[in-house]
Protein backbone atom coordinates (compact mmCIF):
# COMPACT_ATOMS: atom_id res chain seq x y z
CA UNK A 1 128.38 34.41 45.19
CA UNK A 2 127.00 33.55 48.75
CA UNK A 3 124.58 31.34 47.23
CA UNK A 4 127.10 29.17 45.43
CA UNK A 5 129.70 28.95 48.09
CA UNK A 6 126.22 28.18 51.05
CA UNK A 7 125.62 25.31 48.06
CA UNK A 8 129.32 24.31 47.15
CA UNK A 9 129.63 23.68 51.28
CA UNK A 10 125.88 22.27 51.63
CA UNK A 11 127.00 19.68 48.20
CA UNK A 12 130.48 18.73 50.45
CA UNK A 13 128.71 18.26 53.96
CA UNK A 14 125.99 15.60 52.43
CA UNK A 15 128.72 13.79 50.67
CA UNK A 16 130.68 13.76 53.75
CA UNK A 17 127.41 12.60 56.16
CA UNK A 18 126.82 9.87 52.98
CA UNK A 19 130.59 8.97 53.72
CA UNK A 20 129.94 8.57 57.62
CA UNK A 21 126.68 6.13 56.56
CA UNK A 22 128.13 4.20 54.05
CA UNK A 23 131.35 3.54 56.88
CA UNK A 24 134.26 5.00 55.14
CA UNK A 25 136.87 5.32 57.49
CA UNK A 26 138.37 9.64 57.83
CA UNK A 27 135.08 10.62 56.59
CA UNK A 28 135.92 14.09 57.34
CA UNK A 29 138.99 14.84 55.39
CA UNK A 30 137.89 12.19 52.74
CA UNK A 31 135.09 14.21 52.11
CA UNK A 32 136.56 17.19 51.85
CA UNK A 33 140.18 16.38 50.25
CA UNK A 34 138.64 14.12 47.40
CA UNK A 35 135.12 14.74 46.92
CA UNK A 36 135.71 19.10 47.72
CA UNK A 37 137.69 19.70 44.41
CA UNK A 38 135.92 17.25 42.18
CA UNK A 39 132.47 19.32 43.16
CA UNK A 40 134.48 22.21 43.19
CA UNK A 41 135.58 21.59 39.32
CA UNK A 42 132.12 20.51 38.76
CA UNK A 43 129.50 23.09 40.20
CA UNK A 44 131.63 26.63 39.68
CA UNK A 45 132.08 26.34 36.21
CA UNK A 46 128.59 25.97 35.98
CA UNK A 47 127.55 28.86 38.14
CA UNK A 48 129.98 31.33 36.50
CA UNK A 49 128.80 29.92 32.76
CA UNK A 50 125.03 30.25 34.21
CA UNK A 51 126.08 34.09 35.62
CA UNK A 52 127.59 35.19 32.43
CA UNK A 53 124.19 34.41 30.34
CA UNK A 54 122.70 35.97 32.49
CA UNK A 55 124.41 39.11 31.78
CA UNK A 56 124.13 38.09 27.86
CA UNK A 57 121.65 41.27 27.02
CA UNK A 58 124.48 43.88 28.84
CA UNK A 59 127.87 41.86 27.04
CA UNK A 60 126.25 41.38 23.65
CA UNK A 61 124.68 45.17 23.03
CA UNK A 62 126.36 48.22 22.97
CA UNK A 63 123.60 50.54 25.11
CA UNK A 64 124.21 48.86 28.46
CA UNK A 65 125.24 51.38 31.43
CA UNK A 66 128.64 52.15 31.63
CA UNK A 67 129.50 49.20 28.77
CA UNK A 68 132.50 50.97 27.50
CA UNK A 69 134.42 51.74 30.75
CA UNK A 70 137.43 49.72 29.77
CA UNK A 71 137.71 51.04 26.17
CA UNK A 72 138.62 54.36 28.79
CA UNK A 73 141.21 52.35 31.24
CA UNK A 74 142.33 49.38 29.13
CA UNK A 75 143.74 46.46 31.32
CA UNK A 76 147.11 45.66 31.05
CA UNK A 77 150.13 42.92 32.02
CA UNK A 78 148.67 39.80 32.79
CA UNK A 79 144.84 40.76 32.07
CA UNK A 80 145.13 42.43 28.75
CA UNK A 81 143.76 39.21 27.19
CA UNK A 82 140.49 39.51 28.68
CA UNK A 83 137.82 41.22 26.09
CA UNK A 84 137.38 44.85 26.68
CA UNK A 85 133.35 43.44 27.34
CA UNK A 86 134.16 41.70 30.49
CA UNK A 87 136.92 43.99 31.70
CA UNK A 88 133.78 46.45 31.46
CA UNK A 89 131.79 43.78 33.17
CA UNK A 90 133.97 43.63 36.02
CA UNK A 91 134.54 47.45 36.14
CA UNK A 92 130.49 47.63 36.63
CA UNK A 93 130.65 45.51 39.35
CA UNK A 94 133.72 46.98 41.44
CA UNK A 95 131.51 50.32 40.93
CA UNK A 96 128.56 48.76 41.95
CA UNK A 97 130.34 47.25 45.11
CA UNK A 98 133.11 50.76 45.74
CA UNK A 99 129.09 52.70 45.66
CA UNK A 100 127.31 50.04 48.53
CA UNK A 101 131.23 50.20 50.47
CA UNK A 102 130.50 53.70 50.60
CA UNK A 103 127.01 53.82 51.43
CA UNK A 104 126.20 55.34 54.67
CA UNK A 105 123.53 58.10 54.77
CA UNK A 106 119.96 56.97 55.66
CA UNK A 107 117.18 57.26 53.47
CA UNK A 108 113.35 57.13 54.08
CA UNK A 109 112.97 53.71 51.64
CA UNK A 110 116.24 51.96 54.06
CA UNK A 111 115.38 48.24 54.80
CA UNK A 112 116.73 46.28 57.72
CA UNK A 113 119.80 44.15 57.05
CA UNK A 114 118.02 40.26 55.89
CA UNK A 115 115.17 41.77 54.99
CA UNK A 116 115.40 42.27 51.45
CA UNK A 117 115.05 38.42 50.44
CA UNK A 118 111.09 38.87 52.24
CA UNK A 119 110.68 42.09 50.92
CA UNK A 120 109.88 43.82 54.07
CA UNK A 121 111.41 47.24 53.17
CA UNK A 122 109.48 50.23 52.32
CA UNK A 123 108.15 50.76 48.85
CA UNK A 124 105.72 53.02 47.64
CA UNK A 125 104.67 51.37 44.67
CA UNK A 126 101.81 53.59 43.77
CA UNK A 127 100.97 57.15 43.78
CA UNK A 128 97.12 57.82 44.12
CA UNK A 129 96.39 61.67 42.27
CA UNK A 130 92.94 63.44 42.50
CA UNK A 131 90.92 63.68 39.56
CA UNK A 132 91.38 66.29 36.83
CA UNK A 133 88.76 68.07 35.60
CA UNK A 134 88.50 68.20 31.79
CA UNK A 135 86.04 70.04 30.13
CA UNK A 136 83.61 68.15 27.49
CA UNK A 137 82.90 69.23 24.09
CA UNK A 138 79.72 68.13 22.43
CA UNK A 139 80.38 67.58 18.56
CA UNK A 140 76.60 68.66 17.09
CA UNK A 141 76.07 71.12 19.96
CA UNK A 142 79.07 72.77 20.46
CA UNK A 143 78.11 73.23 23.77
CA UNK A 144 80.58 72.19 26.78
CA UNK A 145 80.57 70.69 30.00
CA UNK A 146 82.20 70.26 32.91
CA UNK A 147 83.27 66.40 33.42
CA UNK A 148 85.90 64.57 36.14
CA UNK A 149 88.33 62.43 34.20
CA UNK A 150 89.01 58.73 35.62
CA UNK A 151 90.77 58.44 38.89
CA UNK A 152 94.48 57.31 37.84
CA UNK A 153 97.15 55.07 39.80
């Protein structure tokens, strides 16, 4: 949502510094009175059209976490038009959101605040285990040996 409001501000600015080129008197408010709600109209609908398909795997099966919350607390009064898959859409994400509110122990895995995008928190990614020893079974012989399996990641 940051990213298309940082855009939908960044899209209004240029037209308004192509406003102050071109010599249109008020550039300012001309900028942002006539050009702001035709870019508006034009750029959210897009971004919330592009946002739902993204979520098209979670809306369109019936295994997704938590994808039946409002068939629990159906909406009602103004929003009981809205399909019980995007009330549960929205439920997810006030969850999602009340859970990060409420967030305040620390953990070993924390990352500063702005450094997720670089990906400068924490991670163990791998877990290194010593070798297992297996013992070997000749098939003609019978006889066995003692052999170290491959080291695994």
């Amino acid at each position: 949502m940051y990213v298309v409001a940082g855009l939908g501000i960044y899209l209004v600015v240029t037209d308004a510094l192509a406003r102050r080129r071109a010599g249109v008197g008020f550039w300012p408010t001309d900028a942002a009175f006539r050009q702001g709600p035709v870019t508006f109209v034009l750029f959210v609908p897009i971004a919330v059209v592009v946002y739902l398909a993204s979520w098209i795997g979670w809306l369109a099966t019936d295994g997704g976490w938590d994808r039946h919350s409002a068939e629990l607390a159906p909406a009602t009064g103004v929003w009981s038009w809205v399909p019980s898959a995007f009330h549960s859409l929205w439920l997810y994400h006030r969850a999602i959101y009340d859970f990060h509110v409420g967030l305040s122990s620390a953990h070993a895995y924390a990352s500063r605040r702005g450094s997720g995008p670089f990906c400068c928190a924490p991670r163990r990614c791998t877990q290194r285990r010593r070798p297992t020893v297996r013992p070997a079974v000749f098939p003609r012989t019978g006889a066995s040996r003692t052999s170290t399996a491959c080291r695994t990641r």
